[in-house]
Protein backbone atom coordinates (compact mmCIF):
# COMPACT_ATOMS: atom_id res chain seq x y z
CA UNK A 1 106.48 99.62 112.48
CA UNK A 2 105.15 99.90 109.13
CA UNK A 3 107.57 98.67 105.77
CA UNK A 4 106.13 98.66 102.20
CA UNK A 5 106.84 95.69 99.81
CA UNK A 6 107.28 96.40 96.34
CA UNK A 7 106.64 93.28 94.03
CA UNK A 8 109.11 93.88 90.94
CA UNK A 9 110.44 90.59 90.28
CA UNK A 10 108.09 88.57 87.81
CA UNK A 11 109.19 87.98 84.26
CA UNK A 12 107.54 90.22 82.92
CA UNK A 13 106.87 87.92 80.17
CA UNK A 14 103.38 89.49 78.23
CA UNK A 15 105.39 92.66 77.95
CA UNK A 16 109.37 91.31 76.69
CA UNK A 17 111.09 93.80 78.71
CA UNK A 18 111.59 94.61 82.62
CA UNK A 19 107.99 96.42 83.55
CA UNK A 20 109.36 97.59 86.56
CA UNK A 21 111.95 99.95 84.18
CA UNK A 22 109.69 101.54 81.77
CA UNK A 23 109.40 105.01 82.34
CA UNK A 24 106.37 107.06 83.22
CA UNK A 25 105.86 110.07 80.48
CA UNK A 26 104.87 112.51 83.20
CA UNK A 27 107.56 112.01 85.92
CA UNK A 28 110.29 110.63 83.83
CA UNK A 29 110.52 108.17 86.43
CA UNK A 30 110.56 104.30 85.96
CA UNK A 31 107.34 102.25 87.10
CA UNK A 32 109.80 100.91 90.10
CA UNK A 33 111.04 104.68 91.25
CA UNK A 34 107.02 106.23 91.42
CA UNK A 35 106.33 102.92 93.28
CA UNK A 36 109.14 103.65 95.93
CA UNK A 37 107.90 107.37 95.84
CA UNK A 38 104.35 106.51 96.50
CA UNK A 39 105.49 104.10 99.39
CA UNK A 40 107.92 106.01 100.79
CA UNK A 41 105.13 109.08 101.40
CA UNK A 42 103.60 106.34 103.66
CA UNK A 43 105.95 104.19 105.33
CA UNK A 44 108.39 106.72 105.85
CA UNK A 45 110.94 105.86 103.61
CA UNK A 46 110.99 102.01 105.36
CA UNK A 47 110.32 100.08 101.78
CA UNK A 48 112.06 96.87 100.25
CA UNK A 49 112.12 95.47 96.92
CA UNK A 50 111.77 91.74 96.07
CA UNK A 51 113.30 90.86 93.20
CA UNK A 52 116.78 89.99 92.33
CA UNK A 53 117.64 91.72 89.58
CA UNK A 54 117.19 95.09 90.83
CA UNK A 55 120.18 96.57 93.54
CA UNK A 56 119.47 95.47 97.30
CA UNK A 57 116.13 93.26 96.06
CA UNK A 58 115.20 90.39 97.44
CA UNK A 59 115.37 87.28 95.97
CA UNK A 60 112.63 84.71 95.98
CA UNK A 61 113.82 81.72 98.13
CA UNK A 62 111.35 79.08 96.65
CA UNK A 63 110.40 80.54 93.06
CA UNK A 64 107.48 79.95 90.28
CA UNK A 65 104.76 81.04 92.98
CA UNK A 66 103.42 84.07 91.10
CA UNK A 67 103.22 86.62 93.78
CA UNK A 68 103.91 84.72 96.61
CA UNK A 69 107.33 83.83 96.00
CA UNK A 70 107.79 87.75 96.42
CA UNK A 71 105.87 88.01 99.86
CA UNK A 72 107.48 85.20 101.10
CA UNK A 73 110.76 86.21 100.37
CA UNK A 74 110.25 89.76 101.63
CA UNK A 75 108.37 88.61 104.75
CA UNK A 76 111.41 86.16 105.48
CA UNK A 77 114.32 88.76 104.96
CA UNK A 78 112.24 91.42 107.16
CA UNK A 79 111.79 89.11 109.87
CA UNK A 80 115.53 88.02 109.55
CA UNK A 81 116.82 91.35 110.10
CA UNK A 82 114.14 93.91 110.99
CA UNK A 83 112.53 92.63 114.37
CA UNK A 84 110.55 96.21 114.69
CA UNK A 85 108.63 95.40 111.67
CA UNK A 86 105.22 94.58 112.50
CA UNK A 87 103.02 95.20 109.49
CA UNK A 88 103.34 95.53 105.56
CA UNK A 89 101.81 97.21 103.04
CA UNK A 90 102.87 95.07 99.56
CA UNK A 91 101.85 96.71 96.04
CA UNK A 92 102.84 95.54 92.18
CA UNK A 93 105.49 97.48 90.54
CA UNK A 94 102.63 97.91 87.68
CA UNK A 95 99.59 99.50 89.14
CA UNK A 96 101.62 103.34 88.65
CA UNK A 97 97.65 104.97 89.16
CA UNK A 98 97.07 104.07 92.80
CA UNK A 99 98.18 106.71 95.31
CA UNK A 100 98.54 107.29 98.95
CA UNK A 101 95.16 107.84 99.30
CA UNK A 102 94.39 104.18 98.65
CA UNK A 103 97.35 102.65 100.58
CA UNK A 104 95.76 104.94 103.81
CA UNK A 105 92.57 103.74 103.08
CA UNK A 106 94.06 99.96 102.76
CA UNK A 107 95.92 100.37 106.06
CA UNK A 108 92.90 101.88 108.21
CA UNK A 109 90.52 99.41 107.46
CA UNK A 110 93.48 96.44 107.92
CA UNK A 111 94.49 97.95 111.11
CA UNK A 112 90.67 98.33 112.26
CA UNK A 113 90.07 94.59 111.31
CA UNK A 114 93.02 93.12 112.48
CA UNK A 115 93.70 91.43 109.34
CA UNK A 116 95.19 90.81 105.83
CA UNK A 117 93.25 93.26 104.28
CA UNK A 118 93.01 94.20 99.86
CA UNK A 119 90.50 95.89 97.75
CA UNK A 120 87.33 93.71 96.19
CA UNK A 121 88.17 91.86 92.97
CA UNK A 122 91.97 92.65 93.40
CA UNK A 123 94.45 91.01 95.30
CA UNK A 124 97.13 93.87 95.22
CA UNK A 125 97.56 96.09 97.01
CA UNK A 126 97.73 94.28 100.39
CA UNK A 127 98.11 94.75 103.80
CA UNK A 128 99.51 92.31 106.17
CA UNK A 129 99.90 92.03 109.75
CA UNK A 130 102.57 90.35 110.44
CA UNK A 131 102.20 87.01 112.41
CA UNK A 132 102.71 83.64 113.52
CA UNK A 133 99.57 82.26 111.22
CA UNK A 134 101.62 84.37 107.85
CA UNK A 135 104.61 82.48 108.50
CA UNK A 136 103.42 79.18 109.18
CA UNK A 137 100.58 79.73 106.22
CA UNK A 138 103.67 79.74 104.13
CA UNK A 139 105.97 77.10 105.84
CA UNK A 140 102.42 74.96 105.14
CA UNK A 141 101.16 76.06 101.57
CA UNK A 142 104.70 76.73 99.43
CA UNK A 143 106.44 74.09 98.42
CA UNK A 144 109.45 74.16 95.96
CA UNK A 145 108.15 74.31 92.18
CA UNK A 146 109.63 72.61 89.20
CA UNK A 147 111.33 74.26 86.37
CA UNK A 148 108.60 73.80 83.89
CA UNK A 149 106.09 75.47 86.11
CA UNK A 150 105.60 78.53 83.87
CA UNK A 151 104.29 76.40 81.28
CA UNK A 152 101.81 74.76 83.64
CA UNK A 153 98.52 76.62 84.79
CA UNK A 154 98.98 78.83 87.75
CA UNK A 155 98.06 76.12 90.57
CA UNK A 156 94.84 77.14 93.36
CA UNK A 157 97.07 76.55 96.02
CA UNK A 158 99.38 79.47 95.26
CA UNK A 159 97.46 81.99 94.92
CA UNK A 160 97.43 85.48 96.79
CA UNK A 161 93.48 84.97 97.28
CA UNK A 162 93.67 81.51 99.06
CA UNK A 163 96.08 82.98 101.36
CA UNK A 164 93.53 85.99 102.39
CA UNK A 165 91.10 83.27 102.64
CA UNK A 166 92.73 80.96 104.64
CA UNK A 167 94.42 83.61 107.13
CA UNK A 168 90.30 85.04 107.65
CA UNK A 169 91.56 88.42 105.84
CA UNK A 170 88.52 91.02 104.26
CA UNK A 171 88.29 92.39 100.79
CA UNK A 172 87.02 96.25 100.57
CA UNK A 173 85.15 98.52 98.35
CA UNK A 174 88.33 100.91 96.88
CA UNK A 175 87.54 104.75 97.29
CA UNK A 176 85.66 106.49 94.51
CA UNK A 177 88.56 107.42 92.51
CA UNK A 178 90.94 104.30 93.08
CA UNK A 179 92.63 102.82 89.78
CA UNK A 180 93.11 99.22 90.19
CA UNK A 181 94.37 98.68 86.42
CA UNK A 182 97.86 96.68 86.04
CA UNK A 183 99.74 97.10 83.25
CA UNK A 184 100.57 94.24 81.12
CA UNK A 185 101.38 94.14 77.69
CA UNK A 186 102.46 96.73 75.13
CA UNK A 187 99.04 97.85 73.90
CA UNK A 188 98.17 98.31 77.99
CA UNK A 189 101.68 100.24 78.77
CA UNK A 190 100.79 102.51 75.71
CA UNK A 191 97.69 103.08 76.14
CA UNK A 192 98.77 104.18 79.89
CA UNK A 193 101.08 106.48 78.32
CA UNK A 194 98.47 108.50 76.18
CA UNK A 195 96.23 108.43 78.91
CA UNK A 196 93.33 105.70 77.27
CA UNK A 197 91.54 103.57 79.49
CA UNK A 198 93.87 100.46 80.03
CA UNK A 199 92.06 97.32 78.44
CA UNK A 200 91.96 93.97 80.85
CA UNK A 201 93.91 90.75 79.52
């Protein structure tokens, strides 16, 4: 069975507030409610949310990881209680302009491979079959960080790309019309809202 992943626990700190609460103009609805829509339409209503600040999210068990704190957390709570679970689909709480149309896409091509599976020169969205090499790629590569570590440099080692690597997943050409823009800061989130081109970091 399929389960989406919805990373929506970082600090958020470029942006000083909660990303995953600011609210679309269009929909009305917060960057964390159109992610759970969009994931919903594809994993049939099976999604979780890592990140403990938000109601039923999952906490990170060994934090200061940068994304993988998330999976790791969410893959170890899923395999806790939801034996049936056999594959994910894990997307960032702020990337609001992808749509089903990608995560299909993202899934085929995973499932076709047999792999861990994300778009070319992006690391999110990802697919990932779950397996004995993802959880013993973690209980290898993630080690407790210190407290400072958000001052540091975001270490090689923990990084979502080094994973795909090391587990022999693929990187694919998005469709045509796929939107791979995050949203970061202030200037990014409005020019989102007044529908400008969102400028990289």
């Amino acid at each position: 069975m399929l389960a989406g992943v919805i990373l929506a626990g970082g600090k958020s700190s470029r942006m000083g507030a909660d990303k995953s609460l600011l609210t679309l103009p269009d929909s009305q609805q917060s960057l964390l409610a159109h992610s759970q829509k969009q994931l919903a339409l594809i994993c049939d209503n099976n999604v979780f949310i890592s990140g403990a600040q938000h109601e039923q999210g999952i906490a990170d068990i060994i934090p200061n990881c940068g994304p993988l704190s998330g999976i790791h957390g969410a893959i170890t709570h899923i395999e806790s209680r939801h034996d049936n679970i056999s594959e994910l689909l894990v997307v960032a709480v702020d990337m609001p302009d992808l749509c089903p149309e990608d995560f299909i896409y993202l899934l085929k091509m995973g499932r076709k491979n047999k792999c861990l599976c994300s778009f070319e020169n992006c690391f999110l969205p990802l697919y990932i079959p779950l397996s004995l090499g993802v959880t013993q790629y973690f209980a290898t590569h993630l080690k407790q960080q210190s407290d400072d570590v958000s001052t540091q440099p975001k270490k090689r080692q923990y990084s979502v790309k080094r994973m795909l690597d090391s587990l022999g997943g693929i990187q694919i050409p998005p469709l045509k019309n796929t939107q791979l823009n995050n949203i970061n800061t202030p200037v990014q989130w409005l020019q989102r809202c007044s529908e400008q081109p969102i400028i990289k970091a």
